[in-house]
PDB file of N, CA and C in Angstrom:
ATOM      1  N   UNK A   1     307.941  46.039 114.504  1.00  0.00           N
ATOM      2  CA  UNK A   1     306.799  46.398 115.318  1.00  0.00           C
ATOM      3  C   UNK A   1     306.391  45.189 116.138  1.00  0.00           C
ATOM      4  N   UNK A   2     306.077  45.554 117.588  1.00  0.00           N
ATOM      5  CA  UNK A   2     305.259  44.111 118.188  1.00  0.00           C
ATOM      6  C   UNK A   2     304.174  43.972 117.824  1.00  0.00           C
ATOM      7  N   UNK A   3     303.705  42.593 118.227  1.00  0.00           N
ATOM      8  CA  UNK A   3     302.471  41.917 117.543  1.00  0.00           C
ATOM      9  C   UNK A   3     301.304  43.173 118.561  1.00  0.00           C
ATOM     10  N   UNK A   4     300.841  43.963 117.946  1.00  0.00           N
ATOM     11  CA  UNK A   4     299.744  44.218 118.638  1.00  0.00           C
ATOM     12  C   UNK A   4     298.284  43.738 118.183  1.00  0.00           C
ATOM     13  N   UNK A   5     297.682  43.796 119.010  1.00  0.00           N
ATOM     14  CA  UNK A   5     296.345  42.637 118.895  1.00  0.00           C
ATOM     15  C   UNK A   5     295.328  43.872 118.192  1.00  0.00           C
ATOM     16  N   UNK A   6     295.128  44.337 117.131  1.00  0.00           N
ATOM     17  CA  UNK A   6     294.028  45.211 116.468  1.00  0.00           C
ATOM     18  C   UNK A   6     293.128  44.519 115.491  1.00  0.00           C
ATOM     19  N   UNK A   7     291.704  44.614 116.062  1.00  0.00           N
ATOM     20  CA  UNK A   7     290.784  44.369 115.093  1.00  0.00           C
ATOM     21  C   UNK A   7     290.093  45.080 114.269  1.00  0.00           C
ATOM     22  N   UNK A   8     290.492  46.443 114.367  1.00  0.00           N
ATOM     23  CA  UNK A   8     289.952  47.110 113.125  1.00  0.00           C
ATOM     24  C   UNK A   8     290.526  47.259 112.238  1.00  0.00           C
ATOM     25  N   UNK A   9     290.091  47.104 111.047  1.00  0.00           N
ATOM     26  CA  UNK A   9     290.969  47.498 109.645  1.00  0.00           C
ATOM     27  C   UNK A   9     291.449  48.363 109.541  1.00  0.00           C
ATOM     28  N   UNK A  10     291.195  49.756 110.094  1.00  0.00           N
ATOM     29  CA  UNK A  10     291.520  51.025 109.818  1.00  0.00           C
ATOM     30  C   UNK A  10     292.618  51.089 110.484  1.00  0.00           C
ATOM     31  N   UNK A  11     292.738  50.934 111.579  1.00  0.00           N
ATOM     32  CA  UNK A  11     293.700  50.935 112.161  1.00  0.00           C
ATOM     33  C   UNK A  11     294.665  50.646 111.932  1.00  0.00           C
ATOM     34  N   UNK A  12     294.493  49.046 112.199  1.00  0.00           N
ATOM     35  CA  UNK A  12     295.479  48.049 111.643  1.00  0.00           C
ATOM     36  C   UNK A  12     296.039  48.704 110.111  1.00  0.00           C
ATOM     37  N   UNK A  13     295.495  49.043 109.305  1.00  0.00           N
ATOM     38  CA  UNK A  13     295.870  50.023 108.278  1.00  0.00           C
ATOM     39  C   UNK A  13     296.977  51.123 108.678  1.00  0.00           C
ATOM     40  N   UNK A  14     297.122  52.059 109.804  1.00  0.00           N
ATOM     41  CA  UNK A  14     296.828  53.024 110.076  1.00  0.00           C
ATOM     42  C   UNK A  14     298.816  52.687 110.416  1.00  0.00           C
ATOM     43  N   UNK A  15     298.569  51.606 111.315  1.00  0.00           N
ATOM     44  CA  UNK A  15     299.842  50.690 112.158  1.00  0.00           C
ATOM     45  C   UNK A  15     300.735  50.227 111.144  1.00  0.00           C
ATOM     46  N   UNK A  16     300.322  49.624 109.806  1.00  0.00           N
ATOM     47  CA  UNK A  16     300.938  49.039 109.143  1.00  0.00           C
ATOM     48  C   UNK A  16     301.995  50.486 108.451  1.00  0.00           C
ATOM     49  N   UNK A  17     300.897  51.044 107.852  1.00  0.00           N
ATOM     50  CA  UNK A  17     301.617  52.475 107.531  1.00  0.00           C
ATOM     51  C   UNK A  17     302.875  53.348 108.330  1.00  0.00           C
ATOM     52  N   UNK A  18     302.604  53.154 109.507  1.00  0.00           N
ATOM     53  CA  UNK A  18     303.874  53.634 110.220  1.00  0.00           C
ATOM     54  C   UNK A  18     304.847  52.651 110.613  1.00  0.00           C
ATOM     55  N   UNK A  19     304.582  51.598 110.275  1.00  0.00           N
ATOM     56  CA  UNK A  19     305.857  50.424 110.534  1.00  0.00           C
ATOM     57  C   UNK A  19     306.497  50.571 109.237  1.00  0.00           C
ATOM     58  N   UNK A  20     305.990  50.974 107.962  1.00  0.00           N
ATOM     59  CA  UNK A  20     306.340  50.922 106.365  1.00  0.00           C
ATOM     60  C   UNK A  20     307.677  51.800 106.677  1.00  0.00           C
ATOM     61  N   UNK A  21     306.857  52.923 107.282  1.00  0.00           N
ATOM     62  CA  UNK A  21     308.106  54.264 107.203  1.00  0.00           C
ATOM     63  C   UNK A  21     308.899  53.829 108.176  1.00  0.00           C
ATOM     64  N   UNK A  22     309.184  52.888 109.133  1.00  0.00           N
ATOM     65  CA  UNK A  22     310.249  52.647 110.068  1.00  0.00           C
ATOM     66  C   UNK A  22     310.218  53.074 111.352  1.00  0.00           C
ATOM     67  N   UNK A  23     308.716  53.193 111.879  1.00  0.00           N
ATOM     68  CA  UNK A  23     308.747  53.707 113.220  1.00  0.00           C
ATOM     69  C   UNK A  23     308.061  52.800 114.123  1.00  0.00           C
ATOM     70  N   UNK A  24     308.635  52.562 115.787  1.00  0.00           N
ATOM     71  CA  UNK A  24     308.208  51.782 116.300  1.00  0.00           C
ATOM     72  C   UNK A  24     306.930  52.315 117.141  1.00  0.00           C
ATOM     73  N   UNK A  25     306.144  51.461 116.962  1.00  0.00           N
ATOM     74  CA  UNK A  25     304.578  51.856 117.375  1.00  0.00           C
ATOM     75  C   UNK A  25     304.749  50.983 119.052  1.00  0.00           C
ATOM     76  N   UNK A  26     304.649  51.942 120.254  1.00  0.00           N
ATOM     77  CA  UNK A  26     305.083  51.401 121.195  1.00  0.00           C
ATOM     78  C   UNK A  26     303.589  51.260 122.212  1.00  0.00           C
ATOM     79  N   UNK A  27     302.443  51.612 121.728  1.00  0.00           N
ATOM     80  CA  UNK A  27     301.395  51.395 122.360  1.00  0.00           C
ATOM     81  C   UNK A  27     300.080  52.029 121.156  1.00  0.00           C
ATOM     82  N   UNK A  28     298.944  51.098 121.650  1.00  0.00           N
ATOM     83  CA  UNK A  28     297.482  52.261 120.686  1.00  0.00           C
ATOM     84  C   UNK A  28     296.715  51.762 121.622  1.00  0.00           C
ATOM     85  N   UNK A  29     295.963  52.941 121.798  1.00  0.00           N
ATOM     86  CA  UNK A  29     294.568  52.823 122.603  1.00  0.00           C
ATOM     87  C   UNK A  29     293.302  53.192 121.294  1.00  0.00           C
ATOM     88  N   UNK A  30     292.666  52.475 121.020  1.00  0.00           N
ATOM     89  CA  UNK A  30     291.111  52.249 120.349  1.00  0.00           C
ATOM     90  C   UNK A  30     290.008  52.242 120.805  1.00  0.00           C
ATOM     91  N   UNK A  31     289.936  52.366 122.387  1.00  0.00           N
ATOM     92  CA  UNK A  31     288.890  52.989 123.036  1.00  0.00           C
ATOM     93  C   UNK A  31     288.247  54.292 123.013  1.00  0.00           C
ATOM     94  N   UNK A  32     288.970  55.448 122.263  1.00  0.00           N
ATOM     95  CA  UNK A  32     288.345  56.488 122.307  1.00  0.00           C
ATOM     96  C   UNK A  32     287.781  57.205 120.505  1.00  0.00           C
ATOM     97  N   UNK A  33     287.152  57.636 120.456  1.00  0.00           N
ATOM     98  CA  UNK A  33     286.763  58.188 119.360  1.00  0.00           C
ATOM     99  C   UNK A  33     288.141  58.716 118.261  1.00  0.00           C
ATOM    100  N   UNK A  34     288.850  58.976 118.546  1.00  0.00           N
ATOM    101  CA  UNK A  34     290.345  58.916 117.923  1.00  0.00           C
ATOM    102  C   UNK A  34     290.939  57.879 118.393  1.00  0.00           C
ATOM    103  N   UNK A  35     291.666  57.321 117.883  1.00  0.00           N
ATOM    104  CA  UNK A  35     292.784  55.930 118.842  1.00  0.00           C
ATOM    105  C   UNK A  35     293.987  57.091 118.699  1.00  0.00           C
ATOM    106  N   UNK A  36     294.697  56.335 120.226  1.00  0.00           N
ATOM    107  CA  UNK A  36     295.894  57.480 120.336  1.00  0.00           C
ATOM    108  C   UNK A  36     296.948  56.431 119.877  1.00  0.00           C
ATOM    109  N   UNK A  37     297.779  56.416 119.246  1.00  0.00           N
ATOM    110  CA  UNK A  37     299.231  55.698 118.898  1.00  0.00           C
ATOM    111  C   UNK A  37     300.257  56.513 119.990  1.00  0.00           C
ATOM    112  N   UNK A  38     301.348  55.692 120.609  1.00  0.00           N
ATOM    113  CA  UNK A  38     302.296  56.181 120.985  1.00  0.00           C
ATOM    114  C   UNK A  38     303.594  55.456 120.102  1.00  0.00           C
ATOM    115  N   UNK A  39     304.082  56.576 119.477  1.00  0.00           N
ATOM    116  CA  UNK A  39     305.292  56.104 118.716  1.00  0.00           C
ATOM    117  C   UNK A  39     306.754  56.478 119.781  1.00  0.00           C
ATOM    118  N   UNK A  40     307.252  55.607 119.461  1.00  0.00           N
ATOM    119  CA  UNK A  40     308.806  56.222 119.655  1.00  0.00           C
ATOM    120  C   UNK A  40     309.975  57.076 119.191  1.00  0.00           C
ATOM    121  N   UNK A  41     309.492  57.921 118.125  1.00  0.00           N
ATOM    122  CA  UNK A  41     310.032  59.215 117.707  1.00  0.00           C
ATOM    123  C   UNK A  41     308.921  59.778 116.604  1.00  0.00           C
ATOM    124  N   UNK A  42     309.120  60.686 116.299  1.00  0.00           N
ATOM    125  CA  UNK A  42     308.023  61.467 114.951  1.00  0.00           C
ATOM    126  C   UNK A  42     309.176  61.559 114.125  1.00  0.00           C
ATOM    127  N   UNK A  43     307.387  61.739 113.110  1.00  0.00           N
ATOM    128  CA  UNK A  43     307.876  62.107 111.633  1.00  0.00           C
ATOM    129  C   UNK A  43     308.758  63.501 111.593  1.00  0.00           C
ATOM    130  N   UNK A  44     309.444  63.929 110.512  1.00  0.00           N
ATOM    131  CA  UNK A  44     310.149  65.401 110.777  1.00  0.00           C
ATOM    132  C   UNK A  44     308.836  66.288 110.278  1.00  0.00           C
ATOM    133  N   UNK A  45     307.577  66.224 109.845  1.00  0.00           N
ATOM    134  CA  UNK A  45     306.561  66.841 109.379  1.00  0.00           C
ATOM    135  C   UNK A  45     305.922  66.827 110.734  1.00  0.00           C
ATOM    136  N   UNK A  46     305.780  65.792 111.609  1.00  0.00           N
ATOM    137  CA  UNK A  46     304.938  66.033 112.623  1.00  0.00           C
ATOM    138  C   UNK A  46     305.008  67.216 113.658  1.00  0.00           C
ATOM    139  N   UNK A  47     306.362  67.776 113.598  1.00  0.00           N
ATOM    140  CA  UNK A  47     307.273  68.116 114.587  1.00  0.00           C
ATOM    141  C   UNK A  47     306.751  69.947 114.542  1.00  0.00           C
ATOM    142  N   UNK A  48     306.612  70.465 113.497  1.00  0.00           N
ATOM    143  CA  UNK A  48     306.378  71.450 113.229  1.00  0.00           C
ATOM    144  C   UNK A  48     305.244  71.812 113.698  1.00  0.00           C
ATOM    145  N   UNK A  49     304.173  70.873 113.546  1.00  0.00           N
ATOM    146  CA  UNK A  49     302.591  71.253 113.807  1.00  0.00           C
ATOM    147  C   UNK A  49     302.284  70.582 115.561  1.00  0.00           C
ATOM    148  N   UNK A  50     303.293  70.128 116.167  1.00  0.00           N
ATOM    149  CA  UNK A  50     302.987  69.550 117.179  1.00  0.00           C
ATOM    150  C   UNK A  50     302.653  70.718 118.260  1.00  0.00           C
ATOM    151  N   UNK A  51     301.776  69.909 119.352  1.00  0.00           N
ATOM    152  CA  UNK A  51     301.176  70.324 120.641  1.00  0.00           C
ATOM    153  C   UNK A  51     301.619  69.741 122.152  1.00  0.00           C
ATOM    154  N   UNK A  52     302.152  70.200 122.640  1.00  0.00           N
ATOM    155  CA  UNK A  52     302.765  69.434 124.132  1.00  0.00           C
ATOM    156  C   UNK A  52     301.379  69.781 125.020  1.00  0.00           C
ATOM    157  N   UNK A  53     301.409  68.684 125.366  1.00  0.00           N
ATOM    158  CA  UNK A  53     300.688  68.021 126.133  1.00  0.00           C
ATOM    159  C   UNK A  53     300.607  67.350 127.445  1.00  0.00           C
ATOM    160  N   UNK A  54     300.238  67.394 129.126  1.00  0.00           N
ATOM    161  CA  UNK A  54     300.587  66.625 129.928  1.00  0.00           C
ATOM    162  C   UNK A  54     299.601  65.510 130.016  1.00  0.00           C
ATOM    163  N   UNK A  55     300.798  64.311 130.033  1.00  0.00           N
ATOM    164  CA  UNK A  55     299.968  63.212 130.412  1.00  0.00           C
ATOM    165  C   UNK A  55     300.040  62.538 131.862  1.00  0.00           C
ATOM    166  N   UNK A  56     299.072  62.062 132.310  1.00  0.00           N
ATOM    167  CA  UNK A  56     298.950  61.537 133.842  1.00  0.00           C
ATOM    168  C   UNK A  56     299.255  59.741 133.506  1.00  0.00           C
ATOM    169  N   UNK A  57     299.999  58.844 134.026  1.00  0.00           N
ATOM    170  CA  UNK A  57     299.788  57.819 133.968  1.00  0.00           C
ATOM    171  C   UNK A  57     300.491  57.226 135.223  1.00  0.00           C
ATOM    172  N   UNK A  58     299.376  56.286 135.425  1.00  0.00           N
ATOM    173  CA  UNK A  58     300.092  55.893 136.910  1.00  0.00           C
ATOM    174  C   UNK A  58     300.255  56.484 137.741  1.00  0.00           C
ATOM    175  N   UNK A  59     299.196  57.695 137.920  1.00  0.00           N
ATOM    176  CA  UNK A  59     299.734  58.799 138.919  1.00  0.00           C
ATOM    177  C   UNK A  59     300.837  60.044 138.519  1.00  0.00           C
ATOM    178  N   UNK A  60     301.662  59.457 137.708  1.00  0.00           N
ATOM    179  CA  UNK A  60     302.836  60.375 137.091  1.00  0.00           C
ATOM    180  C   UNK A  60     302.626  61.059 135.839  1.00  0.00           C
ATOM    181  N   UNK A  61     302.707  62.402 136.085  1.00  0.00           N
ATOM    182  CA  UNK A  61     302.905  63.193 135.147  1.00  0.00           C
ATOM    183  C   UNK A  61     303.898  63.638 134.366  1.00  0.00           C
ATOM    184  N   UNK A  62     303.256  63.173 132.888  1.00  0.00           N
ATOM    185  CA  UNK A  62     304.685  63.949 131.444  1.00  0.00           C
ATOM    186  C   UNK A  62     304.420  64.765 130.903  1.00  0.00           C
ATOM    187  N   UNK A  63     305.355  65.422 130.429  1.00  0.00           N
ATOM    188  CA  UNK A  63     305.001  66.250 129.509  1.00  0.00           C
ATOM    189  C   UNK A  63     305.325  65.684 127.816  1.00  0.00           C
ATOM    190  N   UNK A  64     304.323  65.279 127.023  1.00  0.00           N
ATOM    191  CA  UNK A  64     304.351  64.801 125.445  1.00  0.00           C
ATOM    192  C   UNK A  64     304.467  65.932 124.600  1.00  0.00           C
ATOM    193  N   UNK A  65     304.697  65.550 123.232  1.00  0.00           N
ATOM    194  CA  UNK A  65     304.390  65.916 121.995  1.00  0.00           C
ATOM    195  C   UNK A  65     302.864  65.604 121.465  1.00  0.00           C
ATOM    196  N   UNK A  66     301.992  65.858 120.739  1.00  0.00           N
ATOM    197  CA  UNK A  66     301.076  65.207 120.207  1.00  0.00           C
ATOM    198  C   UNK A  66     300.968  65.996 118.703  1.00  0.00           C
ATOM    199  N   UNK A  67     299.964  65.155 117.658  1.00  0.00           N
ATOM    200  CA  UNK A  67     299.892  65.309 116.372  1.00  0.00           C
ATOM    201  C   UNK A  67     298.786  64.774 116.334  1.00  0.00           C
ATOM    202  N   UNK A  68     298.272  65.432 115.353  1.00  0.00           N
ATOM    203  CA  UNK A  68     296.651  64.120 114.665  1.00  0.00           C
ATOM    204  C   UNK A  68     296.941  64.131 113.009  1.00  0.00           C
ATOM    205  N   UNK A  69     297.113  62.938 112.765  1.00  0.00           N
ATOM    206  CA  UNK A  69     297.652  61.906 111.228  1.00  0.00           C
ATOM    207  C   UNK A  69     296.645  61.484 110.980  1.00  0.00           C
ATOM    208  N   UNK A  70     295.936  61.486 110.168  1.00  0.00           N
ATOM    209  CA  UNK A  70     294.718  60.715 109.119  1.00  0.00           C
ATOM    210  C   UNK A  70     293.893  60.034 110.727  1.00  0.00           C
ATOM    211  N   UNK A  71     293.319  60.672 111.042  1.00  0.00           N
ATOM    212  CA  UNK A  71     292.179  60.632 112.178  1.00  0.00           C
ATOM    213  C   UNK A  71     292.850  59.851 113.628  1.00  0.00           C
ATOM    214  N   UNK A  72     293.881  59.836 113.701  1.00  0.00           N
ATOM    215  CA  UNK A  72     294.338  59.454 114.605  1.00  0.00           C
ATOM    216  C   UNK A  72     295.592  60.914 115.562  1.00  0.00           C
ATOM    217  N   UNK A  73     295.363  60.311 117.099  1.00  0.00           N
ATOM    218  CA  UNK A  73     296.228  60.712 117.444  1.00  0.00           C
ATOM    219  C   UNK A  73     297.605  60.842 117.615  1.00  0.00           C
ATOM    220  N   UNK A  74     298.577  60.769 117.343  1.00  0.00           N
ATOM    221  CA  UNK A  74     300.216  60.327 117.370  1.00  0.00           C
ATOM    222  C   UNK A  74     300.443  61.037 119.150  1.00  0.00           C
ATOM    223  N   UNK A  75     300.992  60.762 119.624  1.00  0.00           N
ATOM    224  CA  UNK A  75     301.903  60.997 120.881  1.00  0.00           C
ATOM    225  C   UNK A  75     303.461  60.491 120.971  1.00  0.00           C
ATOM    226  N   UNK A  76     304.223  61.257 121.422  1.00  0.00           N
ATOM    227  CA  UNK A  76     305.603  61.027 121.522  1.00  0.00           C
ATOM    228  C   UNK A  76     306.161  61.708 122.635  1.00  0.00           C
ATOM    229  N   UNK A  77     307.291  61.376 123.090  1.00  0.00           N
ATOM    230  CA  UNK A  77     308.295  61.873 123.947  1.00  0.00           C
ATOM    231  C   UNK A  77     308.861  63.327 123.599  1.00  0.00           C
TER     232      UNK A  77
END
């Protein structure tokens, strides 16, 4: 995982937990009342309950996966 800069415990909790299981945590936003994680693949549990989603960034629009894991958001490709 890269060094990401998190000062909340929970989180940072939250991050550590998905680096345990082997997944690369490729962005988190903690600005919003959920923090969104963007991982680089899901769990095989996530996959079932997931929601596609478009995201705008940079002007450009995707189409995601999303999940919510112990109060957080997950997003993926």
């Amino acid at each position: 995982m890269e060094q990401l800069t998190v000062n909340n415990k929970k989180i940072a909790a939250k991050l550590n937990c998905l680096a345990r299981v082997g997944l690369k945590v490729v962005e988190c936003h903690v600005n919003f009342r959920r923090p969104v994680i963007e991982v680089e693949a899901p769990l095989q549990d996530w996959v079932k309950g997931a929601v596609e989603i478009t995201e705008t960034r940079n002007g450009i629009k995707r189409t995601v996966k999303m999940t919510i894991w112990h109060g957080a958001h997950i997003i993926w490709c």
